[in-house]
N, C-alpha and C. Protein backbone atom coordinates (compact mmCIF):
# COMPACT_ATOMS: atom_id res chain seq x y z
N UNK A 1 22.20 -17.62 -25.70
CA UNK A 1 21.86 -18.26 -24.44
C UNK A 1 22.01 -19.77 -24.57
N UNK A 2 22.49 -20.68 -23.41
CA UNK A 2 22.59 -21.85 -23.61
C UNK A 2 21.04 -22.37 -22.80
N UNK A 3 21.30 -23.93 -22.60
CA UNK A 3 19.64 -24.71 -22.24
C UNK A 3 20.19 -25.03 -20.91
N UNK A 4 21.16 -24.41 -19.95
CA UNK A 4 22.11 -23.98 -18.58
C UNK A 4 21.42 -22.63 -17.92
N UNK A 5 21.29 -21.39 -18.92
CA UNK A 5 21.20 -20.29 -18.49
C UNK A 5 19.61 -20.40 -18.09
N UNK A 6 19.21 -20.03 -16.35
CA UNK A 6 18.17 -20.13 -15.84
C UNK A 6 17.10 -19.03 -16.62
N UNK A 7 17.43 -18.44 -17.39
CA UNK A 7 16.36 -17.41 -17.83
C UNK A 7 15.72 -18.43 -19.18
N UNK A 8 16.07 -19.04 -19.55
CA UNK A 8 15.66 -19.66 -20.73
C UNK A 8 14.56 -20.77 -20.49
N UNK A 9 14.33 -21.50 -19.74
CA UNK A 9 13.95 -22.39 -18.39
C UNK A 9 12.32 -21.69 -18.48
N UNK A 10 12.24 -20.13 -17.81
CA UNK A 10 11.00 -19.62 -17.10
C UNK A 10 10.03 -19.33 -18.70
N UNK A 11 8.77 -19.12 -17.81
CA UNK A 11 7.46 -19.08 -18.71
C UNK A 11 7.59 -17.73 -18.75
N UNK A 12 7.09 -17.00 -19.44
CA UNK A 12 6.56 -15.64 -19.85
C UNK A 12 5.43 -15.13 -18.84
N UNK A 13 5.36 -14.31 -18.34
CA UNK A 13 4.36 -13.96 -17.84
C UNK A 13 3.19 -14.16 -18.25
N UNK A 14 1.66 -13.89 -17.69
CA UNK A 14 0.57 -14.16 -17.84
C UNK A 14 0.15 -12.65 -18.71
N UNK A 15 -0.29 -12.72 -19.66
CA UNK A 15 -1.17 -11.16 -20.03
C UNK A 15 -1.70 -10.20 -19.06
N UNK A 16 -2.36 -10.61 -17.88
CA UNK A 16 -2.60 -9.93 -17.17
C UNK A 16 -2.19 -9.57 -15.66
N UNK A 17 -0.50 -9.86 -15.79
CA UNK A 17 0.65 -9.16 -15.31
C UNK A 17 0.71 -7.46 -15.06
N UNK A 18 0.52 -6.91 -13.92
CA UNK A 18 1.23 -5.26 -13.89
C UNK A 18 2.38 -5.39 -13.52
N UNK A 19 3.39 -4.84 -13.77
CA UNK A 19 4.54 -4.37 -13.49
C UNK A 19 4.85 -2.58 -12.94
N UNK A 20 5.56 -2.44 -11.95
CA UNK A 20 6.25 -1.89 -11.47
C UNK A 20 7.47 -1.11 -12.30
N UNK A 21 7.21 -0.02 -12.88
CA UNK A 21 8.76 0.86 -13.43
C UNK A 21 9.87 1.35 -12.14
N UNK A 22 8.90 1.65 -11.19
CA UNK A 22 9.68 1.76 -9.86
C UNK A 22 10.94 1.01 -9.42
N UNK A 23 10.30 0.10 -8.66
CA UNK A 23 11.20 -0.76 -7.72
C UNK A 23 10.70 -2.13 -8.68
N UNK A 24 9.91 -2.53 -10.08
CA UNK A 24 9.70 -3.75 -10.36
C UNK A 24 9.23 -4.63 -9.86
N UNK A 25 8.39 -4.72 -9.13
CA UNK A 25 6.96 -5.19 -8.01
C UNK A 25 6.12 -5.29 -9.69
N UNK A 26 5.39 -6.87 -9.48
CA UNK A 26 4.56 -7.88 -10.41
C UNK A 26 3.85 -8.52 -9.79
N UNK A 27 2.78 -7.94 -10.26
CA UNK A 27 1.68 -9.11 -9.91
C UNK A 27 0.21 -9.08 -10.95
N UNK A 28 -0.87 -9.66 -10.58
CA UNK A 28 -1.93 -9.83 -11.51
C UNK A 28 -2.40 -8.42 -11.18
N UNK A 29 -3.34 -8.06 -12.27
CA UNK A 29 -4.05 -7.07 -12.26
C UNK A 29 -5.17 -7.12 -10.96
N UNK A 30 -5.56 -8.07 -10.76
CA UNK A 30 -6.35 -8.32 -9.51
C UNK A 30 -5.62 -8.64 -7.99
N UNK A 31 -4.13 -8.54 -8.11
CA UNK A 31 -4.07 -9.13 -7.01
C UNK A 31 -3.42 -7.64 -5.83
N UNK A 32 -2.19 -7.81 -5.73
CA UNK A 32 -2.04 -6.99 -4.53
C UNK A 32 -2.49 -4.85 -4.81
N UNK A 33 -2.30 -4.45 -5.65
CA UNK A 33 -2.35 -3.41 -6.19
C UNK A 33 -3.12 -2.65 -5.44
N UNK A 34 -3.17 -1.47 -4.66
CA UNK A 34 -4.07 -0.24 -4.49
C UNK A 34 -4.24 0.08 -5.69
N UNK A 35 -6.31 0.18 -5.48
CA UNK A 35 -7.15 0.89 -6.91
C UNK A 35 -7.54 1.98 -5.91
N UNK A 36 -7.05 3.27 -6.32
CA UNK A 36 -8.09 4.24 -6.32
C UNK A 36 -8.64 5.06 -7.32
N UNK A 37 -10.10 4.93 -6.92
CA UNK A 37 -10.78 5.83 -8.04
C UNK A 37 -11.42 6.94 -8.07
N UNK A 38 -11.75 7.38 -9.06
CA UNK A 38 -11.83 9.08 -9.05
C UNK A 38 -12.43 9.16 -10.21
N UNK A 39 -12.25 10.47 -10.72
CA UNK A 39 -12.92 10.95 -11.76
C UNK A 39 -12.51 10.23 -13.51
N UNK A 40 -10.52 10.40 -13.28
CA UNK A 40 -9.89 9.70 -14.14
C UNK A 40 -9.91 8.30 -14.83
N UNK A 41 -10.63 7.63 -13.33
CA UNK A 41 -10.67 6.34 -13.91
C UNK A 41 -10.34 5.62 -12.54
N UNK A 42 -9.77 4.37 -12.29
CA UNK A 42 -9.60 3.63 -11.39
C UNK A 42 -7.74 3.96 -11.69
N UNK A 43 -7.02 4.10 -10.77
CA UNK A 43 -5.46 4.37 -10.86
C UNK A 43 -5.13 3.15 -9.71
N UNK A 44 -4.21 2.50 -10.45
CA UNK A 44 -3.40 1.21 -9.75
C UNK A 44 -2.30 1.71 -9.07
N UNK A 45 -2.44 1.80 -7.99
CA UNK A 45 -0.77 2.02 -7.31
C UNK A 45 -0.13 1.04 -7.09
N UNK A 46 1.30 1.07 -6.49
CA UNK A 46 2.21 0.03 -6.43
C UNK A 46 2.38 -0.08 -4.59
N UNK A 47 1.89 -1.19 -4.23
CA UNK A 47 1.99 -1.31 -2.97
C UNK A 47 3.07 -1.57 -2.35
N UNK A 48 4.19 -1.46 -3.43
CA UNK A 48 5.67 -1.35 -2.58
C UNK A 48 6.03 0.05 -2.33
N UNK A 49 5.96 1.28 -3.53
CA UNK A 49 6.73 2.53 -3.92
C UNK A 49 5.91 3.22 -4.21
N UNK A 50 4.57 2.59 -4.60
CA UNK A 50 3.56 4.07 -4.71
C UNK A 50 3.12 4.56 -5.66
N UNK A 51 3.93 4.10 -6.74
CA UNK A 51 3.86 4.51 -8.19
C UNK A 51 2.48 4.34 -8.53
N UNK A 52 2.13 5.61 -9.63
CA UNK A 52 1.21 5.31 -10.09
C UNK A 52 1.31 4.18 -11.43
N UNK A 53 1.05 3.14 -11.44
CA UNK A 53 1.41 1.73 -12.76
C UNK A 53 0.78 2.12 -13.90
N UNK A 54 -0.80 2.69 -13.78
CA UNK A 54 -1.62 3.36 -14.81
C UNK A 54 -3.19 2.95 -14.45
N UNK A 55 -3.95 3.93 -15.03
CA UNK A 55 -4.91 4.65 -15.05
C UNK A 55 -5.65 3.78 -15.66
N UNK A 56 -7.52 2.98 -15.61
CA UNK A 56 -8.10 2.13 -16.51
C UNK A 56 -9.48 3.09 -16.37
N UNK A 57 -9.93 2.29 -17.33
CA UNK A 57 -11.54 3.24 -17.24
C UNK A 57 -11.63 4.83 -17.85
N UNK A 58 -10.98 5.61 -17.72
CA UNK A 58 -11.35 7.21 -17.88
C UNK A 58 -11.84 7.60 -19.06
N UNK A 59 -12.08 6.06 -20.21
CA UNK A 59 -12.94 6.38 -21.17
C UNK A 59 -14.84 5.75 -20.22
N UNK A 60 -16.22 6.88 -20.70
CA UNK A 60 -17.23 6.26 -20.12
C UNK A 60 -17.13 5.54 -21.17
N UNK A 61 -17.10 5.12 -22.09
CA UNK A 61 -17.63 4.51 -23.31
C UNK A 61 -16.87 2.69 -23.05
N UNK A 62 -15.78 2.78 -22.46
CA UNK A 62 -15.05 1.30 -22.19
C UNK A 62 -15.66 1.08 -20.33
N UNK A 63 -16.11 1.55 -19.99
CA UNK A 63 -16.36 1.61 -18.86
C UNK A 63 -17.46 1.43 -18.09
N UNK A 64 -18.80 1.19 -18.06
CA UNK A 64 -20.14 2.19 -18.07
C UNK A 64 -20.31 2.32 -16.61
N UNK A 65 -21.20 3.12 -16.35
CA UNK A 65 -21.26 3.45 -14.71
C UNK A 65 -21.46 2.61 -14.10
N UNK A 66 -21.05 2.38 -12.68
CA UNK A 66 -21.58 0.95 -12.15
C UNK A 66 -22.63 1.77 -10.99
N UNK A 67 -23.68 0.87 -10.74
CA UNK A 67 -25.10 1.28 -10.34
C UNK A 67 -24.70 0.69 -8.97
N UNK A 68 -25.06 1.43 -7.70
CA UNK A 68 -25.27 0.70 -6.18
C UNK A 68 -23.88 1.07 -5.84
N UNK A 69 -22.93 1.94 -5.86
CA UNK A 69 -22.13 2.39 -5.20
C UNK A 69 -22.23 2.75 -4.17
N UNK A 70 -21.97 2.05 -2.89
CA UNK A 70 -22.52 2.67 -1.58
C UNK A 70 -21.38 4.13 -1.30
N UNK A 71 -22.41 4.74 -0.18
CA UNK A 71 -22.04 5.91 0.13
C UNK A 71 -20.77 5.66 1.06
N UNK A 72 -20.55 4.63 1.89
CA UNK A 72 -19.46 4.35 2.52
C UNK A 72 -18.36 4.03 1.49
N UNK A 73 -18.22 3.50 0.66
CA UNK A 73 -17.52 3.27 0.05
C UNK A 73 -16.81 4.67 -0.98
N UNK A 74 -18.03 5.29 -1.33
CA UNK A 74 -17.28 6.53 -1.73
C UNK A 74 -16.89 7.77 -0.79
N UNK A 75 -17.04 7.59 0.64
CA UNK A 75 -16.61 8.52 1.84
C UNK A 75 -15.31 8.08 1.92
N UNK A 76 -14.92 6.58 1.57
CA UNK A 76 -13.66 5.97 1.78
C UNK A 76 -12.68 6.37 0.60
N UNK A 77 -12.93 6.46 -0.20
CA UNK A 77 -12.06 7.07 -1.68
C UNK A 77 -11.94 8.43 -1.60
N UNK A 78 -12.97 9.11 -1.36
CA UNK A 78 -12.54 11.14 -0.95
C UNK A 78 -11.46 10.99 0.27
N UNK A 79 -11.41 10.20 1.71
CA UNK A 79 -10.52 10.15 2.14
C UNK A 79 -9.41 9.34 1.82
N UNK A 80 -9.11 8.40 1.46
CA UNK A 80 -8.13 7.96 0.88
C UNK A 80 -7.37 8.68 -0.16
N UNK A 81 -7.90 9.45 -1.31
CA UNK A 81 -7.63 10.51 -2.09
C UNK A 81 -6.81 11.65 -1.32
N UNK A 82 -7.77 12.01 -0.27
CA UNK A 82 -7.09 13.21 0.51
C UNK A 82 -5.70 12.93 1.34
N UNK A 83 -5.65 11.80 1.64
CA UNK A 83 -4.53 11.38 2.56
C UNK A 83 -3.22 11.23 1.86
N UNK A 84 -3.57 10.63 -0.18
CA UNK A 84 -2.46 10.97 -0.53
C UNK A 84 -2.29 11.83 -1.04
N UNK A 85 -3.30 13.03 -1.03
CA UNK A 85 -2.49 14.34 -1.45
C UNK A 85 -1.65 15.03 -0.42
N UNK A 86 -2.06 15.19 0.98
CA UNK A 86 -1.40 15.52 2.15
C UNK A 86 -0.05 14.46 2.23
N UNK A 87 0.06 13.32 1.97
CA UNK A 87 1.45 12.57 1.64
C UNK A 87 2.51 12.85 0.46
N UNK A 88 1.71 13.33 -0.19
CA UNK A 88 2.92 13.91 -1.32
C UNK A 88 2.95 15.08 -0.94
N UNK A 89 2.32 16.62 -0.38
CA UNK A 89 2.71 17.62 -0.14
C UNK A 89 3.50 17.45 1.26
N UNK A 90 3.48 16.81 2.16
CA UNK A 90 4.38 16.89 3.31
C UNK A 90 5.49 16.06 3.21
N UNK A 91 5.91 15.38 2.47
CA UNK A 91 6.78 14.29 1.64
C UNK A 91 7.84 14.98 1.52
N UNK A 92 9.05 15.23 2.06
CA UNK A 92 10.06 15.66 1.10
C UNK A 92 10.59 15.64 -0.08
């Protein structure tokens, strides 16, 4: 590579970068990403393609329960859950 070629120039990403195997959609772990959670753990989707990026939490031991989970909030994850299982079964 020469000190011309624009790739040589950029910074490295931040450590706490997700990436996209999909379509390659990047961003922070906190920033645009659908979390849904469940039993597995919290699963990051890709708010371009959908992909699942990966799974955090599904150890309790790295994780511990979090206390004051409102009930709205978990009425909102059983439906959200359900909506993408009915999206991947009617999905071609």
């Amino acid at each position: 590579m020469t000190a011309t070629d624009p790739g040589v120039d950029r910074e490295p990403p931040p450590k706490t970068t997700l990436f996209c195997p999909d379509c390659g959609h990047r961003s922070r772990y906190d920033g645009d990403w659908r979390v849904v959670e469940g039993r597995r753990g919290a699963r990051y989707l890709c708010p371009m393609c959908r992909a699942e990026i990966t799974v955090r939490g599904s150890d309790p031991a790295q994780c511990p329960p979090r206390a004051g989970v409102s009930p709205w909030r978990q009425w909102r994850t059983a439906v959200r859950a359900w909506q993408g299982m009915w999206r991947r079964l009617l999905t071609p």
